[in-house]
PDB file of N, CA and C in Angstrom:
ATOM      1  N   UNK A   1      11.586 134.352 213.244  1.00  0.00           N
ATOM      2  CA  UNK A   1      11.413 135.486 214.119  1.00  0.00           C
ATOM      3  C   UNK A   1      11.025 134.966 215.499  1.00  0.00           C
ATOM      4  N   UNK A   2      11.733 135.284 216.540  1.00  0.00           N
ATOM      5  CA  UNK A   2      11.341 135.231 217.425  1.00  0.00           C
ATOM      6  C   UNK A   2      10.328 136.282 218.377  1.00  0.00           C
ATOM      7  N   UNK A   3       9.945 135.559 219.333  1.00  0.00           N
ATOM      8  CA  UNK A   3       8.874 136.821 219.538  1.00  0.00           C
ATOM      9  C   UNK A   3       9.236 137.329 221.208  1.00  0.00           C
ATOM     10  N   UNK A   4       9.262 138.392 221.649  1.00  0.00           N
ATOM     11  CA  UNK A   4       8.836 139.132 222.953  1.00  0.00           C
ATOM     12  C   UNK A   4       7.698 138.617 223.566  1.00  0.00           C
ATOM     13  N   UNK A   5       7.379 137.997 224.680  1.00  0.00           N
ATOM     14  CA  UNK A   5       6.372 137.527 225.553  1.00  0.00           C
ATOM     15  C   UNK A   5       5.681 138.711 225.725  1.00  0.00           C
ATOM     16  N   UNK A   6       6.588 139.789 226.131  1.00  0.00           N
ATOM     17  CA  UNK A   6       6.376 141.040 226.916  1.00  0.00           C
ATOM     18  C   UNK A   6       5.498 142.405 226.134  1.00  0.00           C
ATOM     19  N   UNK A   7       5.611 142.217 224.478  1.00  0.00           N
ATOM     20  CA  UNK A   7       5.394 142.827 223.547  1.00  0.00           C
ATOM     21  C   UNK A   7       4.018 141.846 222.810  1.00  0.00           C
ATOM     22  N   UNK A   8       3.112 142.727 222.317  1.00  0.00           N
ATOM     23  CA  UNK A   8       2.381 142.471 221.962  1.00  0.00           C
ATOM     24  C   UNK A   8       2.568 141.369 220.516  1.00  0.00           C
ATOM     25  N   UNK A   9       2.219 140.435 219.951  1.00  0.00           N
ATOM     26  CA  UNK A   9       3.051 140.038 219.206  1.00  0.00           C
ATOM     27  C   UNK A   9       2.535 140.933 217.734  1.00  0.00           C
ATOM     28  N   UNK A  10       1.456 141.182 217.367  1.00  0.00           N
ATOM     29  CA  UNK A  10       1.011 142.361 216.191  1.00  0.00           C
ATOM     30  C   UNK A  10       2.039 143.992 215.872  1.00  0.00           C
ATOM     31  N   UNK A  11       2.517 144.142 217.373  1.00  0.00           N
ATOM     32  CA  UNK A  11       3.141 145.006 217.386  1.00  0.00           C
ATOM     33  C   UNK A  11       4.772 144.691 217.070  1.00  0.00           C
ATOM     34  N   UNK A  12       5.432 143.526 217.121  1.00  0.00           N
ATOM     35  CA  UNK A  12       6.303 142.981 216.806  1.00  0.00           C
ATOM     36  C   UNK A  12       6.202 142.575 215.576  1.00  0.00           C
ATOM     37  N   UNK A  13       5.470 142.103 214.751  1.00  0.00           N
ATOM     38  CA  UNK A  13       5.355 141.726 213.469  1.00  0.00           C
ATOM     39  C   UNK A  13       4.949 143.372 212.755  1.00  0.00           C
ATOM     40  N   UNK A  14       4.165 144.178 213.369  1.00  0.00           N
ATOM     41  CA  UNK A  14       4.615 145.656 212.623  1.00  0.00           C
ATOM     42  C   UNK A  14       6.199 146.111 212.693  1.00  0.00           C
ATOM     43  N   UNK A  15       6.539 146.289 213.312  1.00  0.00           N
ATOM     44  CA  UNK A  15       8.290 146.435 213.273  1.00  0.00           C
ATOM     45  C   UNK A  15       8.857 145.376 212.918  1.00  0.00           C
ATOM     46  N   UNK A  16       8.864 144.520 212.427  1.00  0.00           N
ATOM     47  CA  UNK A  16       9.591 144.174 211.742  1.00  0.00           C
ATOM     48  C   UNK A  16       9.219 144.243 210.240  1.00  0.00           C
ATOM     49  N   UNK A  17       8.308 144.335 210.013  1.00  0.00           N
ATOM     50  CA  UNK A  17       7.533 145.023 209.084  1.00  0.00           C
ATOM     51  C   UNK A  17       7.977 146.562 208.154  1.00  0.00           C
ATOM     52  N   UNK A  18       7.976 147.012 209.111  1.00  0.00           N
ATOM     53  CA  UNK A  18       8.538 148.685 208.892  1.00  0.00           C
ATOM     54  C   UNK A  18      10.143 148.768 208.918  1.00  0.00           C
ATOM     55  N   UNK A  19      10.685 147.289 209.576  1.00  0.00           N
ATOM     56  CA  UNK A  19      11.825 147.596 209.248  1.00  0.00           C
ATOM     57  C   UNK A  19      12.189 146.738 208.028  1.00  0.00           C
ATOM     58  N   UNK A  20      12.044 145.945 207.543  1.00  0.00           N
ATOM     59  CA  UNK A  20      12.201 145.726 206.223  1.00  0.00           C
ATOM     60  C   UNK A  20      11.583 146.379 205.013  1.00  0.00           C
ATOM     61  N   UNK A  21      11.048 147.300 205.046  1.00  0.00           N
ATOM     62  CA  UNK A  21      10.474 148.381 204.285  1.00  0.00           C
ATOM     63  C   UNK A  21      11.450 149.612 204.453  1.00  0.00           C
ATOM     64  N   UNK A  22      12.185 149.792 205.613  1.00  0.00           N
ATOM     65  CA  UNK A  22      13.033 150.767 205.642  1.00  0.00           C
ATOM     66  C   UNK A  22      14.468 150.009 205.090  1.00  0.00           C
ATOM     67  N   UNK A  23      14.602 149.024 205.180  1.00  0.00           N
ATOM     68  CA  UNK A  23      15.508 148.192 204.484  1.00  0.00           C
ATOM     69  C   UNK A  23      15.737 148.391 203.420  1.00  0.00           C
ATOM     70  N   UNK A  24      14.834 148.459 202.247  1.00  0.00           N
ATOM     71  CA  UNK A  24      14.248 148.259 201.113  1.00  0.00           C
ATOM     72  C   UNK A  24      14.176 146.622 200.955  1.00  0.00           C
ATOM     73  N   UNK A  25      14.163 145.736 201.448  1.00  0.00           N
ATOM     74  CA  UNK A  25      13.751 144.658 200.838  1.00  0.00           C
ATOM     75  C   UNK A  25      12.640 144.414 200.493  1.00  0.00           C
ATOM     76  N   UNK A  26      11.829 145.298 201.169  1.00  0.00           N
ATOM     77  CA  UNK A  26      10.347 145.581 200.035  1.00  0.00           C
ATOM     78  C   UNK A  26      10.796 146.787 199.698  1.00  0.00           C
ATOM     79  N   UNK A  27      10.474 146.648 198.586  1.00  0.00           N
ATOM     80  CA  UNK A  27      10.868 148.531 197.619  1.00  0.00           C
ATOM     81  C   UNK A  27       9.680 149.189 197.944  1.00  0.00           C
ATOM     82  N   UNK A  28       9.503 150.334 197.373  1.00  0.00           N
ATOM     83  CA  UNK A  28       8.301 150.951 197.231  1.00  0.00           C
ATOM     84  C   UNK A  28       7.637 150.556 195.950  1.00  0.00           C
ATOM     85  N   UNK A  29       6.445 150.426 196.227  1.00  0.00           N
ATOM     86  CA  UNK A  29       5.476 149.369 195.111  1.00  0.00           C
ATOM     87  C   UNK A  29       5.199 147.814 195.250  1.00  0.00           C
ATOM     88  N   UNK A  30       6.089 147.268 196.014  1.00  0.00           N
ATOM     89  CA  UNK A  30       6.391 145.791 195.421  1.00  0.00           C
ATOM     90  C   UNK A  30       4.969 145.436 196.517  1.00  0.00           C
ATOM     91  N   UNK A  31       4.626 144.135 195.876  1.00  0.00           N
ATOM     92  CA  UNK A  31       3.760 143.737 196.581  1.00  0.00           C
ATOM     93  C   UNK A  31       4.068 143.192 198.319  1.00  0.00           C
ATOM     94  N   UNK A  32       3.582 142.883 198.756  1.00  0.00           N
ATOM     95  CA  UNK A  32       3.498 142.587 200.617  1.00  0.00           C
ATOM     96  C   UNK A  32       3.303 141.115 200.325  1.00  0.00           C
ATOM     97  N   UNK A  33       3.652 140.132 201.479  1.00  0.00           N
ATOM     98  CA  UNK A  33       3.562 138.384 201.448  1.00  0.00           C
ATOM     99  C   UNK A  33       1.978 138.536 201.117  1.00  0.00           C
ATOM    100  N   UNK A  34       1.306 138.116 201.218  1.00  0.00           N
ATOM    101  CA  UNK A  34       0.232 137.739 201.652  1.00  0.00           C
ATOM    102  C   UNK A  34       0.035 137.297 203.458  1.00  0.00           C
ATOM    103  N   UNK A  35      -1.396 137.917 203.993  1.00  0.00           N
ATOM    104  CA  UNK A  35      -1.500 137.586 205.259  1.00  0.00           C
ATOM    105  C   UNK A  35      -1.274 136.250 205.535  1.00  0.00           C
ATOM    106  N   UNK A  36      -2.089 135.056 205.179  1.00  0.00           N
ATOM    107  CA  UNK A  36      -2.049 133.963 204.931  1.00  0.00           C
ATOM    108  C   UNK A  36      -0.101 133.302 205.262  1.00  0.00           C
ATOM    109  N   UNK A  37       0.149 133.954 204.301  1.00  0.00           N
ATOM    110  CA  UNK A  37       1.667 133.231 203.772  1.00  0.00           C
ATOM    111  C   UNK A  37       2.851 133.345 204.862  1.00  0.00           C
ATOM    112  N   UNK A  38       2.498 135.017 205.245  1.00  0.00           N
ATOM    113  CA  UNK A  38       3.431 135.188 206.458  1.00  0.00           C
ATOM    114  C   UNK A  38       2.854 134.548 207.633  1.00  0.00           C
ATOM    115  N   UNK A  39       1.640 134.986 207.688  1.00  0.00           N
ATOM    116  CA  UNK A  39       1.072 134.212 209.276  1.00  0.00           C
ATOM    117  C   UNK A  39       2.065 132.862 209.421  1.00  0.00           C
ATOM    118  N   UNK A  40       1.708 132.063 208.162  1.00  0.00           N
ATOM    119  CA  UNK A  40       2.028 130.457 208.252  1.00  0.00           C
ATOM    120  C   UNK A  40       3.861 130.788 208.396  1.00  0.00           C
ATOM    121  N   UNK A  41       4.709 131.517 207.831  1.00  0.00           N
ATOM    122  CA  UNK A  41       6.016 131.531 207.874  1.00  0.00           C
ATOM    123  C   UNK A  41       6.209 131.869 209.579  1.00  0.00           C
ATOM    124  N   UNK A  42       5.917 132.683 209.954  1.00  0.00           N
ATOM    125  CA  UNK A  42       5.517 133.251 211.318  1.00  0.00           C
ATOM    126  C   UNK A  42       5.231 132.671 212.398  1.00  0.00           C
ATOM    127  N   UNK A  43       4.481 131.535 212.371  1.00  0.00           N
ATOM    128  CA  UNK A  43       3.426 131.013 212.647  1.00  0.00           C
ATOM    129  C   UNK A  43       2.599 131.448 213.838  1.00  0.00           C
ATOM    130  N   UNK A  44       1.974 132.180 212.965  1.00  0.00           N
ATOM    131  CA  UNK A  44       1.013 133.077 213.890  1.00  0.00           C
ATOM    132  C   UNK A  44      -0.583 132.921 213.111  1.00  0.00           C
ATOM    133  N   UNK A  45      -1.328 133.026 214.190  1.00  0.00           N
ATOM    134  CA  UNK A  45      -2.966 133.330 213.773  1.00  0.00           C
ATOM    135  C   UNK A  45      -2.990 134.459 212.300  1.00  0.00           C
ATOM    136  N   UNK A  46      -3.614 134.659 211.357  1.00  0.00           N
ATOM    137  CA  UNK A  46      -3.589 134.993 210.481  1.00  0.00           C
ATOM    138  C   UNK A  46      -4.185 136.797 210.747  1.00  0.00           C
ATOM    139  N   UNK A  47      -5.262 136.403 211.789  1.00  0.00           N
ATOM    140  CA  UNK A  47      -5.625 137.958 212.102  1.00  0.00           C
ATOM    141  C   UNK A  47      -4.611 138.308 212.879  1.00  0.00           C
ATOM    142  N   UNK A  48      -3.537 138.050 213.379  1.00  0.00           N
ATOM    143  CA  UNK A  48      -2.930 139.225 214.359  1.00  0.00           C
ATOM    144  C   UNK A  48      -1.817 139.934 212.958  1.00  0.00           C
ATOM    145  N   UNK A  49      -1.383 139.103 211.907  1.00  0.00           N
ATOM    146  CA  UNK A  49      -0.849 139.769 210.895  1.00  0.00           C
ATOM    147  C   UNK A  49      -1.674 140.533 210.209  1.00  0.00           C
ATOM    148  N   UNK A  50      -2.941 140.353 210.065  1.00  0.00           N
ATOM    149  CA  UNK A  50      -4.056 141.547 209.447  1.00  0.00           C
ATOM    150  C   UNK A  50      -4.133 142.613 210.230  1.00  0.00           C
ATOM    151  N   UNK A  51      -3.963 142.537 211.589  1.00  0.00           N
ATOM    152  CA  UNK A  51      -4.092 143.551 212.624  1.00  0.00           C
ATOM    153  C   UNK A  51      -3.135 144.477 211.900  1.00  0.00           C
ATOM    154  N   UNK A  52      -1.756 144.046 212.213  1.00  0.00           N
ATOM    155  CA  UNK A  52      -0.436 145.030 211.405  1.00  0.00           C
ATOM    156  C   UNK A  52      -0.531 145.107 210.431  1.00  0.00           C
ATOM    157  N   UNK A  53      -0.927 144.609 209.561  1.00  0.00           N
ATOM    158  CA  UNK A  53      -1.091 144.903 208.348  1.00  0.00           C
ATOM    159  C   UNK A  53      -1.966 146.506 208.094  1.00  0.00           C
ATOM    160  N   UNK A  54      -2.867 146.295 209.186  1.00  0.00           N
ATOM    161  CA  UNK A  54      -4.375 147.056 209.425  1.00  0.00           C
ATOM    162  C   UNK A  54      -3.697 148.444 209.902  1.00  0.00           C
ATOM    163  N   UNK A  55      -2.325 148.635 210.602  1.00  0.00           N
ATOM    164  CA  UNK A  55      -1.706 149.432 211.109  1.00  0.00           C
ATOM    165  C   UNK A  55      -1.097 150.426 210.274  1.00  0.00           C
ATOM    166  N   UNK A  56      -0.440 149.850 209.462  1.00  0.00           N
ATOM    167  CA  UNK A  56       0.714 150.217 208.738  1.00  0.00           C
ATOM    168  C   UNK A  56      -0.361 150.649 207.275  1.00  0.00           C
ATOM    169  N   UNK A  57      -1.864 149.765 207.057  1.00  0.00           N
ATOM    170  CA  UNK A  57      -2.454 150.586 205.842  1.00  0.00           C
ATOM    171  C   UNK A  57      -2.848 152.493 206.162  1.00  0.00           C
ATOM    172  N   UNK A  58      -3.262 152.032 207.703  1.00  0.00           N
ATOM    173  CA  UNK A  58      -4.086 153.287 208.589  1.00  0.00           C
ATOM    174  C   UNK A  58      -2.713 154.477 208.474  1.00  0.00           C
ATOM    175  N   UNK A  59      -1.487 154.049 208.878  1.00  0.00           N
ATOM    176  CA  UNK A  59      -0.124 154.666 208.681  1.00  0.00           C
ATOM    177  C   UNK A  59      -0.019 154.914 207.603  1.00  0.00           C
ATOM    178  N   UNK A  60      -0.506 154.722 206.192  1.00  0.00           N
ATOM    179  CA  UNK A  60      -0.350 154.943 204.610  1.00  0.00           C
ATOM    180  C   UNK A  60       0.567 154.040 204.125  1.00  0.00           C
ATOM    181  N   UNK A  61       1.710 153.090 204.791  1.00  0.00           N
ATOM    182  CA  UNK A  61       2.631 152.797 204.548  1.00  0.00           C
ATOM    183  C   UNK A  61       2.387 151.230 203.598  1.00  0.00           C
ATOM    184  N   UNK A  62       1.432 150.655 203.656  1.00  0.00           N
ATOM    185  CA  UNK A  62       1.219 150.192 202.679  1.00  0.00           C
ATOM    186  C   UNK A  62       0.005 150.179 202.040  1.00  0.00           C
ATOM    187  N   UNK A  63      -0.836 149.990 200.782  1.00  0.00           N
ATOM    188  CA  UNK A  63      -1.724 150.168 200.376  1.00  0.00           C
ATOM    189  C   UNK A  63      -2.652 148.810 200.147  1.00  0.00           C
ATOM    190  N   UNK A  64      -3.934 148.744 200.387  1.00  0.00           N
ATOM    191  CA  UNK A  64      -4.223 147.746 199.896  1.00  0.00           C
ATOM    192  C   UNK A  64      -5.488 147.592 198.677  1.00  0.00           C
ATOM    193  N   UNK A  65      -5.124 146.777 197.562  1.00  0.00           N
ATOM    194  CA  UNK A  65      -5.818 147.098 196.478  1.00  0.00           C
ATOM    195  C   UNK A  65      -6.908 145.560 196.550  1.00  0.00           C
ATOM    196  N   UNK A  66      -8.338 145.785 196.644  1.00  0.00           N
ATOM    197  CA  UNK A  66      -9.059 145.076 196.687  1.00  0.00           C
ATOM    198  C   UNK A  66      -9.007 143.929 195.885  1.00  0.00           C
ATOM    199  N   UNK A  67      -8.670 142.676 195.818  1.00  0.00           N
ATOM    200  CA  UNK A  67      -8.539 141.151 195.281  1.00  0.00           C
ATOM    201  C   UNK A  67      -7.536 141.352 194.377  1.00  0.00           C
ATOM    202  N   UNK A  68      -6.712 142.071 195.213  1.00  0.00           N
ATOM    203  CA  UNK A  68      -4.733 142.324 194.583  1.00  0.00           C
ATOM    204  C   UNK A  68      -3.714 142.046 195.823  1.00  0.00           C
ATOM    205  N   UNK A  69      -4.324 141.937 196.841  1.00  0.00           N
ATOM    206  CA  UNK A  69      -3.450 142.499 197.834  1.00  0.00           C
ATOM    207  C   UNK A  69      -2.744 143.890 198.309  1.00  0.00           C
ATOM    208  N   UNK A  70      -2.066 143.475 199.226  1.00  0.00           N
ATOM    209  CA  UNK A  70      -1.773 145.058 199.907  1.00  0.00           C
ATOM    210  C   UNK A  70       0.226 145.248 199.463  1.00  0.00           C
ATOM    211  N   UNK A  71       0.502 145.983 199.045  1.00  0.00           N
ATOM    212  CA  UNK A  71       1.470 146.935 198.575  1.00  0.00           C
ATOM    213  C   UNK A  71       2.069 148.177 198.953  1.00  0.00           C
ATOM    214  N   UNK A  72       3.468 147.897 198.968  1.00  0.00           N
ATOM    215  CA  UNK A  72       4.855 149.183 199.741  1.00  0.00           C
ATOM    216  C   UNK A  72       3.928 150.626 199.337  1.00  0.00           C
ATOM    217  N   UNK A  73       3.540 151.889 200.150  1.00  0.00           N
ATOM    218  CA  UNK A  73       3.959 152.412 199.277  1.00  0.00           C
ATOM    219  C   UNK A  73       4.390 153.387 198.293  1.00  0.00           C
ATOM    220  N   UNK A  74       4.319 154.070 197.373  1.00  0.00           N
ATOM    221  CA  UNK A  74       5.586 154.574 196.013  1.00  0.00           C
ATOM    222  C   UNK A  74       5.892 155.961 196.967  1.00  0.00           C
ATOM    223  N   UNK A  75       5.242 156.263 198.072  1.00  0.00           N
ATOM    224  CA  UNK A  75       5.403 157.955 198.591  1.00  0.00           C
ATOM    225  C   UNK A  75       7.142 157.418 199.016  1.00  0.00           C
ATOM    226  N   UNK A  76       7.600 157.815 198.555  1.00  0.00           N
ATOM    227  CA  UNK A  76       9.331 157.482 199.217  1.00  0.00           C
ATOM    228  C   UNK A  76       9.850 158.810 200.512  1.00  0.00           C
ATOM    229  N   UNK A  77       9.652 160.100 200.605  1.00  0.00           N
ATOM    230  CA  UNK A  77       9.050 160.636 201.628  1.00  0.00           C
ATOM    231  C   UNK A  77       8.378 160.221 202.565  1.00  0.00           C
ATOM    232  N   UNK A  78       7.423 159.258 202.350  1.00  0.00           N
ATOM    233  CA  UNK A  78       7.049 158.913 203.735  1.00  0.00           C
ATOM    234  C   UNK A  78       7.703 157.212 204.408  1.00  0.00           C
ATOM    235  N   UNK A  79       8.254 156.709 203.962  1.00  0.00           N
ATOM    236  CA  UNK A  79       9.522 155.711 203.955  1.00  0.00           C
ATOM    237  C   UNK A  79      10.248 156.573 204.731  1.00  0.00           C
ATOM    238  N   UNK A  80      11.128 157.748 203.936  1.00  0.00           N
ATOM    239  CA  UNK A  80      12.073 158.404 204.724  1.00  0.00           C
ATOM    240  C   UNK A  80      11.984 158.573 206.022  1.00  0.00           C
ATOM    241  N   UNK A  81      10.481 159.558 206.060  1.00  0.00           N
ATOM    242  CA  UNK A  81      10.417 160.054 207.626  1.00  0.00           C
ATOM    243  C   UNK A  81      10.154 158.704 208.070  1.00  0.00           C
ATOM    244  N   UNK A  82       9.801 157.616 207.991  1.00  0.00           N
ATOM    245  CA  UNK A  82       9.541 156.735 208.924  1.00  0.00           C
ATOM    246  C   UNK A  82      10.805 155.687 209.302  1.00  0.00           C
ATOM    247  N   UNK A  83      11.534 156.376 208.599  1.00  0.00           N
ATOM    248  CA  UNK A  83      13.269 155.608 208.807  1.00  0.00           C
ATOM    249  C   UNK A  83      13.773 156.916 209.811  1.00  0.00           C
ATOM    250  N   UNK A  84      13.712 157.906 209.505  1.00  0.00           N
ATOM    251  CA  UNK A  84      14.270 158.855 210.692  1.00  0.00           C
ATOM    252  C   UNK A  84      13.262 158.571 211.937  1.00  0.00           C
ATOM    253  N   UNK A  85      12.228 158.357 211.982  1.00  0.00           N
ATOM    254  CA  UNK A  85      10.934 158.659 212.955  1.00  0.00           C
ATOM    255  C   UNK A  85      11.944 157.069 214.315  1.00  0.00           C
ATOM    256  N   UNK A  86      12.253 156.101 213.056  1.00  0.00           N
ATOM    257  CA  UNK A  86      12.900 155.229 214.091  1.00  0.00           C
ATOM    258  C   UNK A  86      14.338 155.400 214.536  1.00  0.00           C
ATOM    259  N   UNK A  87      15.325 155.935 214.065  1.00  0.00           N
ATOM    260  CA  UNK A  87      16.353 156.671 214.253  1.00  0.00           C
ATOM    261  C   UNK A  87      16.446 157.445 215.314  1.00  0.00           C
ATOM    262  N   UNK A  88      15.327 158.740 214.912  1.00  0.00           N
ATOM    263  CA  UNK A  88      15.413 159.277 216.602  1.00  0.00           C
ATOM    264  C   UNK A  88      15.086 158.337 217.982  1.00  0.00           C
ATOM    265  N   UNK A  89      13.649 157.470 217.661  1.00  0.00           N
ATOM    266  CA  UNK A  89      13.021 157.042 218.354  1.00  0.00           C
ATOM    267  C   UNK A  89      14.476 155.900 219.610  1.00  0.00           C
ATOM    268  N   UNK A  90      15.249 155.233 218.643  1.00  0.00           N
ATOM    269  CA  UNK A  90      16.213 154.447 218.859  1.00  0.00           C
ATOM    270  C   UNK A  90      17.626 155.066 219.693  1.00  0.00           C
ATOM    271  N   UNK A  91      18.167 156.282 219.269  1.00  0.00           N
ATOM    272  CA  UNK A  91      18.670 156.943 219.714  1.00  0.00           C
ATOM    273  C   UNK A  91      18.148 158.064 221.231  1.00  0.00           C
ATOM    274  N   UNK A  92      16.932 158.657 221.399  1.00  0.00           N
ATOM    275  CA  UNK A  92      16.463 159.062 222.379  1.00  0.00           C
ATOM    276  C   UNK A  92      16.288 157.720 223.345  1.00  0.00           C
ATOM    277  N   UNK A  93      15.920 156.279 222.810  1.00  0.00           N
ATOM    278  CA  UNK A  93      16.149 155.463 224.005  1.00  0.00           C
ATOM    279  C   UNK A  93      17.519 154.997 224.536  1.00  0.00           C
ATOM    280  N   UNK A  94      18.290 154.567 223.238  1.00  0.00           N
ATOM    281  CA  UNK A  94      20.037 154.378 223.826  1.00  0.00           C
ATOM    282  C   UNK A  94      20.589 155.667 224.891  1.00  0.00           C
ATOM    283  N   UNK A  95      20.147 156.373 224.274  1.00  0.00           N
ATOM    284  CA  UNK A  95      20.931 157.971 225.228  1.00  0.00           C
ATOM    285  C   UNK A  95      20.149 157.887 226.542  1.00  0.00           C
ATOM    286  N   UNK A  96      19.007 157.737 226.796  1.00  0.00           N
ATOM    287  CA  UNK A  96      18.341 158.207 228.170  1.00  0.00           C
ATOM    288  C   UNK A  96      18.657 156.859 229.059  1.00  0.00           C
ATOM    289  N   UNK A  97      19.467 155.507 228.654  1.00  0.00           N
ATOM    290  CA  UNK A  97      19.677 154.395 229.413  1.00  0.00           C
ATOM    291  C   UNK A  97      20.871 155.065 229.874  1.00  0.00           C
ATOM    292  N   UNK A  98      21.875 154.586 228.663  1.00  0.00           N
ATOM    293  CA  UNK A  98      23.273 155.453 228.738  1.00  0.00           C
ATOM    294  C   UNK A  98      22.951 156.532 229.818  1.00  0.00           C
ATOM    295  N   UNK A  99      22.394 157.718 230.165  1.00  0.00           N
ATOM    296  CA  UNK A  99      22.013 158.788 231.209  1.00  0.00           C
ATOM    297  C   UNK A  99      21.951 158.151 232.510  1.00  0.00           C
ATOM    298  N   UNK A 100      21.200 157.195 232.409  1.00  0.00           N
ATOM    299  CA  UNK A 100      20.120 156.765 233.612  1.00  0.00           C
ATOM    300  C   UNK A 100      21.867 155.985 234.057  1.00  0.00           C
ATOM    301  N   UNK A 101      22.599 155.365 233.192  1.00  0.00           N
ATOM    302  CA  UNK A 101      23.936 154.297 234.124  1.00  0.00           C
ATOM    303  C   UNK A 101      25.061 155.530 234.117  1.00  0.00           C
ATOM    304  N   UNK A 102      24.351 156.925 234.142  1.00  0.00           N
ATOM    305  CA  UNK A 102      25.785 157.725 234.890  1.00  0.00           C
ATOM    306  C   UNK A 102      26.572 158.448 233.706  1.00  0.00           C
ATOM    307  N   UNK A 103      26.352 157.849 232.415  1.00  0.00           N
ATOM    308  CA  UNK A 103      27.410 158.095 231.499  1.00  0.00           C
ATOM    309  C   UNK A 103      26.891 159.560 231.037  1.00  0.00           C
ATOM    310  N   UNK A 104      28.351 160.342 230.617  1.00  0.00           N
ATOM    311  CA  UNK A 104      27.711 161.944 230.268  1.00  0.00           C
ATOM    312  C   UNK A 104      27.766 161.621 228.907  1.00  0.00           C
ATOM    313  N   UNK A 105      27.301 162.957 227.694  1.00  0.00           N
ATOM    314  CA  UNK A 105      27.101 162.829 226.620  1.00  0.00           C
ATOM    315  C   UNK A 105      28.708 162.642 225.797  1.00  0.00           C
ATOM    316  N   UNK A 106      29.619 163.361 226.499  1.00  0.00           N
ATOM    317  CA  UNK A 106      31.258 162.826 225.598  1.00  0.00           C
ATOM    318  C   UNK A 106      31.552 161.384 225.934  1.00  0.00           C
ATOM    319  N   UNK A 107      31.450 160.543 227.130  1.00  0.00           N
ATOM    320  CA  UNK A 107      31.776 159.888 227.146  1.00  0.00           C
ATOM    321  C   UNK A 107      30.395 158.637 226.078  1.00  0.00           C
ATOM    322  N   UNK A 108      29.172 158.764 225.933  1.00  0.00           N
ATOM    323  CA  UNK A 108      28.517 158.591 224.691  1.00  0.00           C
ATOM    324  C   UNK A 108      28.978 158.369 223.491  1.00  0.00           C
ATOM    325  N   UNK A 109      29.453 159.549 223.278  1.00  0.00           N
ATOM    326  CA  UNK A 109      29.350 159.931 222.005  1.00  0.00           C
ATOM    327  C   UNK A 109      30.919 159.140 221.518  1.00  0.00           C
ATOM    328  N   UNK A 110      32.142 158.845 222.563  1.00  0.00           N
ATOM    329  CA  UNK A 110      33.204 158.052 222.947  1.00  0.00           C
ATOM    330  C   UNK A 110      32.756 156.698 222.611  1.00  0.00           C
ATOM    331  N   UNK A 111      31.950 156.236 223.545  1.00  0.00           N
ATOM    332  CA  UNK A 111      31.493 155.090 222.629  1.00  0.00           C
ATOM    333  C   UNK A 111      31.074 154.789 221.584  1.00  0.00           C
ATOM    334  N   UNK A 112      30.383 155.317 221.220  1.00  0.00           N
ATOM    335  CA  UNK A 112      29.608 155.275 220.029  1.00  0.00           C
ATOM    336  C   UNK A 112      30.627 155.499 219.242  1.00  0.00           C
ATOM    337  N   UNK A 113      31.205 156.068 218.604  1.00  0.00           N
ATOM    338  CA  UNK A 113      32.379 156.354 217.330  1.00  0.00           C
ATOM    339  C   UNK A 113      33.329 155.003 218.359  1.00  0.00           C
ATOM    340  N   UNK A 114      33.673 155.010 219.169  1.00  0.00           N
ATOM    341  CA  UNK A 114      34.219 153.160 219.128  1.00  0.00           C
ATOM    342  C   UNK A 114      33.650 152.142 218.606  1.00  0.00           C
ATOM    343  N   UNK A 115      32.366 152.043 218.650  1.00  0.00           N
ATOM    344  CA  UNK A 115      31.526 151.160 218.068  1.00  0.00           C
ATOM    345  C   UNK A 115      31.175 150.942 216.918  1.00  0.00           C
ATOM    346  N   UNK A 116      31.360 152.152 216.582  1.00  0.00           N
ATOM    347  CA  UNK A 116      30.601 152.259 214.958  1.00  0.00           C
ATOM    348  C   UNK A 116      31.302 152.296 214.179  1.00  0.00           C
ATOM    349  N   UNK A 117      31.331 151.314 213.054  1.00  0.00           N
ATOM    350  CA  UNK A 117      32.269 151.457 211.759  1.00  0.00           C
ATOM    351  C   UNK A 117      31.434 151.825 210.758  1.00  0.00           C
ATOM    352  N   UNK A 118      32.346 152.179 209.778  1.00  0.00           N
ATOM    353  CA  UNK A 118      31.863 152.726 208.678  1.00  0.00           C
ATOM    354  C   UNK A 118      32.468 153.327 208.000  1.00  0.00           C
ATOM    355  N   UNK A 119      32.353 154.118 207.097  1.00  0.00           N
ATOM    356  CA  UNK A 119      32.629 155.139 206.133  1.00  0.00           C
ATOM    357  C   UNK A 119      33.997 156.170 206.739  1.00  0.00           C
TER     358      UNK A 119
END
């Protein structure tokens, strides 16, 4: 992982965090690295991953069970909204750049279905 100078780095290791939870590569339930384990994969100070960690327990999004560690978790509802919560969040910023360089919403929405494959 690389990191943003510009971005806090706790706040970067929460999103990416939340996005592999919206991933499912952590399911709901499964246990979390250990602080320790990611810090060192990371290589980051061990408290700025407790910080996010500290974020995302305060958020409900993961749980932590005293000399078990901390865990996804099982509310799958609140996963959801926090996969839409970044969806909008992602989309209200692409659209208001897109705005700001002139482009109207058909010619948007033109791109976008150029861009996007899928289904």
């Amino acid at each position: 992982m690389e990191f943003d100078n510009n971005i806090p780095v706790y706040v970067q290791i929460l999103s990416y965090l939340k996005e592999i939870i919206i991933k499912k590569e952590l399911k709901e339930g499964d246990k979390m690295p250990s602080v320790r384990e990611l810090a060192k994969d990371l290589k980051v100070n061990p408290n700025t991953v407790q910080r996010a960690y500290r974020e995302l327990e305060s958020e409900g999004l993961i749980i932590s069970k005293r000399g078990m560690g901390s865990y996804v978790t099982d509310n799958e509802d609140m996963i959801n909204n926090l996969r839409n919560d970044i969806a909008k969040e992602t989309v209200i910023s692409f659209s208001n750049r897109m705005k700001n360089m002139g482009f109207c919403k058909k010619q948007i929405l033109e791109i976008i279905d150029y861009y996007v494959e899928g289904d």
